[in-house]
N, C-alpha and C. Protein backbone atom coordinates (compact mmCIF):
# COMPACT_ATOMS: atom_id res chain seq x y z
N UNK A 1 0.84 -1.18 0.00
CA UNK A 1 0.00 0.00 0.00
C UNK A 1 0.88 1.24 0.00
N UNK A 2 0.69 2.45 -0.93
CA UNK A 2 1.38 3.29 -0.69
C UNK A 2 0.68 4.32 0.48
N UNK A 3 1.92 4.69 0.78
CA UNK A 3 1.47 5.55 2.09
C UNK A 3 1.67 7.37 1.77
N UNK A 4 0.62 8.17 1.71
CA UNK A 4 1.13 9.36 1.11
C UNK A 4 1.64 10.27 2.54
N UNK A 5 2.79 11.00 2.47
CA UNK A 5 3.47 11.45 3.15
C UNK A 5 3.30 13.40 2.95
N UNK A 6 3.59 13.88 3.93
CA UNK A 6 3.65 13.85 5.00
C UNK A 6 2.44 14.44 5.32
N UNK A 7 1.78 14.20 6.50
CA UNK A 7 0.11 14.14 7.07
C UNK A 7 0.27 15.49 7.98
N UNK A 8 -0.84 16.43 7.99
CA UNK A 8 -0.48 17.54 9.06
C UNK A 8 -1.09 17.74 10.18
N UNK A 9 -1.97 16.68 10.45
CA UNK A 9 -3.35 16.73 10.70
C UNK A 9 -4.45 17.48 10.93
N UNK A 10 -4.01 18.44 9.95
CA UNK A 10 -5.36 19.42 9.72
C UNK A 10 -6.62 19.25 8.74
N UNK A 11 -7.77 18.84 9.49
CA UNK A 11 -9.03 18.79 8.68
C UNK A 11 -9.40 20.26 8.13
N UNK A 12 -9.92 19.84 6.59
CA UNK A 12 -9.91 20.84 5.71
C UNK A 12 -11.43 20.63 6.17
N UNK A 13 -12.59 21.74 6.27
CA UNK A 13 -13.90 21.34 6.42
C UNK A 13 -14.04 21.49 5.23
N UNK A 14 -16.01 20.91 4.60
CA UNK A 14 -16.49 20.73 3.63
C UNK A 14 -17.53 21.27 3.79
N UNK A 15 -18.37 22.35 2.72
CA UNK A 15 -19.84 22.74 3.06
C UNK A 15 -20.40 21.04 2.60
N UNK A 16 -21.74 21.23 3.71
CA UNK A 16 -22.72 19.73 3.36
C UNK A 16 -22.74 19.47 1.60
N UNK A 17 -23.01 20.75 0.98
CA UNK A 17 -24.29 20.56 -0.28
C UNK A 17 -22.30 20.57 -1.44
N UNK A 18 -21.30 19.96 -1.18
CA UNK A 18 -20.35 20.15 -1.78
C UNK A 18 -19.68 18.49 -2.40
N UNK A 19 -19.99 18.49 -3.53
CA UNK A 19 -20.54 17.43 -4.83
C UNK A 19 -19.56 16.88 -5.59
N UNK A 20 -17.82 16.13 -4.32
CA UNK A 20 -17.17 15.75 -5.17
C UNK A 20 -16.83 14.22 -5.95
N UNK A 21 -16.62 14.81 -7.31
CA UNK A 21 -16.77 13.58 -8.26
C UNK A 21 -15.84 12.93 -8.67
N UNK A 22 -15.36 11.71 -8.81
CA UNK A 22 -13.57 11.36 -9.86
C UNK A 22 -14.27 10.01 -10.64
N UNK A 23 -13.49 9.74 -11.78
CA UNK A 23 -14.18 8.57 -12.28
C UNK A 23 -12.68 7.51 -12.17
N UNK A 24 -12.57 6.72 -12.38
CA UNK A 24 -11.58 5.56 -12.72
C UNK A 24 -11.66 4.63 -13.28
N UNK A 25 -10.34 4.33 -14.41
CA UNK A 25 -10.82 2.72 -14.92
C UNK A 25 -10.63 1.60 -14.10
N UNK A 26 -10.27 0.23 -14.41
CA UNK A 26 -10.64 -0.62 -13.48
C UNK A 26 -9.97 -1.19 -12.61
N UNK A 27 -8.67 -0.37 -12.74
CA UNK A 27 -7.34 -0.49 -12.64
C UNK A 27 -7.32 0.90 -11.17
N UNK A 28 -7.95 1.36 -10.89
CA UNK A 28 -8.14 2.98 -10.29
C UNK A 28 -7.68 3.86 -10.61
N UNK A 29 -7.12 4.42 -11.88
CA UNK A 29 -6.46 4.96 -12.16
C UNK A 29 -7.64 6.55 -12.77
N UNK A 30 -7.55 7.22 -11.89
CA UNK A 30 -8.07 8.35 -12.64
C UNK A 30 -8.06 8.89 -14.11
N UNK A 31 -9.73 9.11 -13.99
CA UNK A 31 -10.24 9.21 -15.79
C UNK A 31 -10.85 10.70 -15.79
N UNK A 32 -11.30 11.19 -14.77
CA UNK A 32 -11.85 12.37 -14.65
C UNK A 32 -11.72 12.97 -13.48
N UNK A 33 -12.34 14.20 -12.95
CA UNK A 33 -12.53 14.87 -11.60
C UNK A 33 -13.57 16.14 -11.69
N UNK A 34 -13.86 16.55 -10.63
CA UNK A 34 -14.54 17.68 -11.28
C UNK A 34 -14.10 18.70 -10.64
N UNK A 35 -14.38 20.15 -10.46
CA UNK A 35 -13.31 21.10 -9.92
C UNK A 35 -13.75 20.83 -8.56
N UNK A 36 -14.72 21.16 -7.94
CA UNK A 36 -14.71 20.35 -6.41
C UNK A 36 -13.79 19.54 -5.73
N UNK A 37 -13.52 17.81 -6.27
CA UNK A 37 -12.44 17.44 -6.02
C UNK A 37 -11.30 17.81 -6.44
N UNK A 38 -10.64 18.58 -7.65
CA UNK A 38 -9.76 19.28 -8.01
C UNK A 38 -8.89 20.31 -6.71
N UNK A 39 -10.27 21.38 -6.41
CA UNK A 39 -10.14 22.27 -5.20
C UNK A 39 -10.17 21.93 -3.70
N UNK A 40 -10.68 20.79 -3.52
CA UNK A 40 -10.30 20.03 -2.40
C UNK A 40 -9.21 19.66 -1.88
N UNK A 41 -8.56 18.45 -3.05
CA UNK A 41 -7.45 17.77 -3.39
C UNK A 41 -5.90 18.35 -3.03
N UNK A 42 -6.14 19.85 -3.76
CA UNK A 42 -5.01 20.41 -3.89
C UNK A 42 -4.33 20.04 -5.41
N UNK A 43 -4.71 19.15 -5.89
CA UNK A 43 -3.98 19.20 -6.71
C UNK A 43 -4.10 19.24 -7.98
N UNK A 44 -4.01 20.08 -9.13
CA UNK A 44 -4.28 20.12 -10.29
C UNK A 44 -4.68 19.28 -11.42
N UNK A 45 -5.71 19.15 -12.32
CA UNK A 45 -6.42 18.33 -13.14
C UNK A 45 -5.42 17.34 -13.42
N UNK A 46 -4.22 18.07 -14.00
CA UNK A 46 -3.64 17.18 -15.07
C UNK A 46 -2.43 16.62 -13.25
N UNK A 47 -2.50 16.66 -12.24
CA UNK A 47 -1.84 15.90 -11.53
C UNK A 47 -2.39 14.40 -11.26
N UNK A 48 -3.69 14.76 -11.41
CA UNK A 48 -4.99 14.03 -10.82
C UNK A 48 -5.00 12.68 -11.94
N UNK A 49 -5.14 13.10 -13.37
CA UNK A 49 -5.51 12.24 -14.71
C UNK A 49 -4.45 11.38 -14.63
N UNK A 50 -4.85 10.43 -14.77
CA UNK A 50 -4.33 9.01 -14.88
C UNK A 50 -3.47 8.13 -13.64
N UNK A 51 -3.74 9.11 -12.83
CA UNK A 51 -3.04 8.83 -11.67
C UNK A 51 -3.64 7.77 -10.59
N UNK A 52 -3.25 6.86 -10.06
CA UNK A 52 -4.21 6.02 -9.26
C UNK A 52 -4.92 6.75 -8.38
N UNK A 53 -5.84 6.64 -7.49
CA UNK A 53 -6.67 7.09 -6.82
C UNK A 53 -5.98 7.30 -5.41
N UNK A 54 -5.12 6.60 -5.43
CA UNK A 54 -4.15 6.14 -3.78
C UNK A 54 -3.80 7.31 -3.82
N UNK A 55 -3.50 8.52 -4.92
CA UNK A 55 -2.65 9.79 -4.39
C UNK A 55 -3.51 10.23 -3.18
N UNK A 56 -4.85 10.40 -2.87
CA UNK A 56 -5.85 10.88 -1.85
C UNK A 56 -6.03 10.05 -0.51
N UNK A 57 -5.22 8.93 -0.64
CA UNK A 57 -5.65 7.53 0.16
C UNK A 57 -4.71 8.36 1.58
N UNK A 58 -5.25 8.74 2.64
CA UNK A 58 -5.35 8.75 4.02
C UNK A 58 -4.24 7.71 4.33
N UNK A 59 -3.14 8.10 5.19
CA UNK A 59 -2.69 6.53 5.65
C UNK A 59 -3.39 5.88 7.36
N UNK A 60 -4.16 6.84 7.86
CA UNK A 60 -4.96 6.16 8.46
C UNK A 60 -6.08 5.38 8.28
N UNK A 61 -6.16 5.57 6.99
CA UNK A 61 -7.66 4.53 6.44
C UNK A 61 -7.06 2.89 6.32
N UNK A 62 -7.81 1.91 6.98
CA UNK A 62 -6.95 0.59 7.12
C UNK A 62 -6.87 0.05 5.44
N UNK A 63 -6.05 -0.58 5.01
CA UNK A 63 -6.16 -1.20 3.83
C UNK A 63 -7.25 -2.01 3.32
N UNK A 64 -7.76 -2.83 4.53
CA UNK A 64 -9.10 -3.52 4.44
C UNK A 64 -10.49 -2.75 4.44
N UNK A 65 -10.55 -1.43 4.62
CA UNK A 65 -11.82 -1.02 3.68
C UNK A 65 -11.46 -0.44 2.36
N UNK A 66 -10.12 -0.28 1.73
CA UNK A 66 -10.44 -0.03 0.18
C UNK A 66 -10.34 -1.92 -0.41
N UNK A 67 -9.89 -2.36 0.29
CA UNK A 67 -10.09 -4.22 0.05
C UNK A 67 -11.87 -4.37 -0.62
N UNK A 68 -12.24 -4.01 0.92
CA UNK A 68 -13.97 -4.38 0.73
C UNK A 68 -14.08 -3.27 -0.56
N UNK A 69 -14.02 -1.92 -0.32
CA UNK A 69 -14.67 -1.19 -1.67
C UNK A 69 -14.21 -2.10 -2.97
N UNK A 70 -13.39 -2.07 -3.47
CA UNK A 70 -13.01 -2.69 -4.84
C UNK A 70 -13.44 -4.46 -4.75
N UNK A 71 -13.70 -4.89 -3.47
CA UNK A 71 -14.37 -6.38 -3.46
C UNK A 71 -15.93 -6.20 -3.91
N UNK A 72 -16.36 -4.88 -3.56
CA UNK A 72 -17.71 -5.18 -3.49
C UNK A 72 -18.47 -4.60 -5.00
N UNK A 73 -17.56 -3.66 -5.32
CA UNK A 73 -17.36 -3.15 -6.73
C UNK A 73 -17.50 -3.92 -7.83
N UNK A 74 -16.33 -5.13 -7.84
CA UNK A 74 -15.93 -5.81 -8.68
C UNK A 74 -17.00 -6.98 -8.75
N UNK A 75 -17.21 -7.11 -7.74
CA UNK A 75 -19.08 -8.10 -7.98
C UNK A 75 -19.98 -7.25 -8.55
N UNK A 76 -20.16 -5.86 -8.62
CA UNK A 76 -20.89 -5.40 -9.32
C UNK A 76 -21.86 -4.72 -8.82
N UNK A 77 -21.85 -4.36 -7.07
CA UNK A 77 -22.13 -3.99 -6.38
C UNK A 77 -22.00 -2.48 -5.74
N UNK A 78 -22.84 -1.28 -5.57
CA UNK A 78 -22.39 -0.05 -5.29
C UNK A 78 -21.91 -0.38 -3.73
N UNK A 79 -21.12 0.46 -3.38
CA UNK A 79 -20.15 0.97 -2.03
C UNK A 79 -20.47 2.35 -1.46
N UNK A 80 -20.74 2.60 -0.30
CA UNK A 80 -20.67 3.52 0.56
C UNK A 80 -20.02 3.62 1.89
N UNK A 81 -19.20 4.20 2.02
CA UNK A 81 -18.92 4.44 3.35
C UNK A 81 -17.66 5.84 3.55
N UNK A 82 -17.63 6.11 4.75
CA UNK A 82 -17.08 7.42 5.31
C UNK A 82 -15.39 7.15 5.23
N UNK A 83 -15.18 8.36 4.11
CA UNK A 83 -13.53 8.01 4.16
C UNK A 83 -12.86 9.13 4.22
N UNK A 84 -11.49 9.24 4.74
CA UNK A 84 -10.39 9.81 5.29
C UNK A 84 -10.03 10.22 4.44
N UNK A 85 -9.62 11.33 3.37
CA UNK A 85 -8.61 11.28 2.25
C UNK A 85 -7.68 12.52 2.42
N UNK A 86 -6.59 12.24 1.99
CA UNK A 86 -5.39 13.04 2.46
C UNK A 86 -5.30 14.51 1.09
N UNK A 87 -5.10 15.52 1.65
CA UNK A 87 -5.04 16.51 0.27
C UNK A 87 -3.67 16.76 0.00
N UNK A 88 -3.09 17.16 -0.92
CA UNK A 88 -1.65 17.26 -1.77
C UNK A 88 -0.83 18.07 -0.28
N UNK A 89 -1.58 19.21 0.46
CA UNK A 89 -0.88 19.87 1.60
C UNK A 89 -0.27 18.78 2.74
N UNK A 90 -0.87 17.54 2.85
CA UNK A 90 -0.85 16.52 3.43
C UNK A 90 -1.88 16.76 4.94
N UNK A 91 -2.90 17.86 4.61
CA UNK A 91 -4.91 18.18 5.68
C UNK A 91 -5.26 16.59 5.17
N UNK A 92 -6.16 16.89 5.56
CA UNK A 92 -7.12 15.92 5.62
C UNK A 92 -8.39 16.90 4.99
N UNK A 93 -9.54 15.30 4.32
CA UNK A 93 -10.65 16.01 4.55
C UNK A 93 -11.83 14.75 4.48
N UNK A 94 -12.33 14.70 4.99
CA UNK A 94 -13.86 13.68 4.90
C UNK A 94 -14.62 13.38 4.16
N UNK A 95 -15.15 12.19 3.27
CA UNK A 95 -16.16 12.40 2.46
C UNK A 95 -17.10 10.81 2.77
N UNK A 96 -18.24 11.02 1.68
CA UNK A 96 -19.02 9.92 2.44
C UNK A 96 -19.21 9.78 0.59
N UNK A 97 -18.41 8.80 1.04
CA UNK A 97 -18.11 7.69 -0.42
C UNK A 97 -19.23 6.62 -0.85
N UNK A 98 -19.24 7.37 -2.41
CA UNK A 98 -20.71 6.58 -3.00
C UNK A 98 -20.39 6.27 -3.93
N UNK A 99 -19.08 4.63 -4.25
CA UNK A 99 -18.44 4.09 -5.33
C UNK A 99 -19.88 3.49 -6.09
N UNK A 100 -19.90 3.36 -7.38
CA UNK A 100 -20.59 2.80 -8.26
C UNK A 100 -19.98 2.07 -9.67
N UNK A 101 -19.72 0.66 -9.60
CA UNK A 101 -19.70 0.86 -10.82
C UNK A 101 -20.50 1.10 -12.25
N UNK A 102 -19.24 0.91 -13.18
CA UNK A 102 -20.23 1.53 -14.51
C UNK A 102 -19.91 0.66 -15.29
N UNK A 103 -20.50 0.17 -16.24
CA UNK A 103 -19.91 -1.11 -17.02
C UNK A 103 -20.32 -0.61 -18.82
């Protein structure tokens, strides 16, 4: 698992009604974003495109819930749950993750 470095532990807050999106192929590798997660992230479109998804991956999030997400995915199954993700500053910020796939 890569571990993104270095963590500051500052939570970035989020307004409620704030709508962020990324797509990936099947591989996780970022296919899209929208400026929301862009401006969240910290980090610029073209840092974001094609890049695995792990650049955002929290290293406090255990390995075994992105296990279950991509287990439950890959059956064909949507995913929700509350995740940790780290921004390029190495803040934090919260989101309540609503994986879907698309076939």
């Amino acid at each position: 698992m890569k571990v993104n470095q270095p963590v500051t532990g500052v939570e970035i807050p989020l307004q409620e009604d704030t709508i962020i999106v990324s797509t990936t192929d099947l591989k996780g590798m970022i296919t899209s974003a929208n400026g929301a997660f862009i401006e969240i992230s910290g980090f610029s479109e073209a840092e974001l495109l094609g890049r695995n998804h792990n650049i955002v991956r929290h290293p406090d999030v255990p390995a075994a819930a992105f296990q279950d997400l991509w287990d439950t995915i890959k059956r064909g199954h949507p995913w929700t749950g509350i995740v940790k993700n780290r921004a390029k500053s190495g803040d934090h910020y919260w989101v309540k993750a609503n994986v879907t796939p698309i076939y």
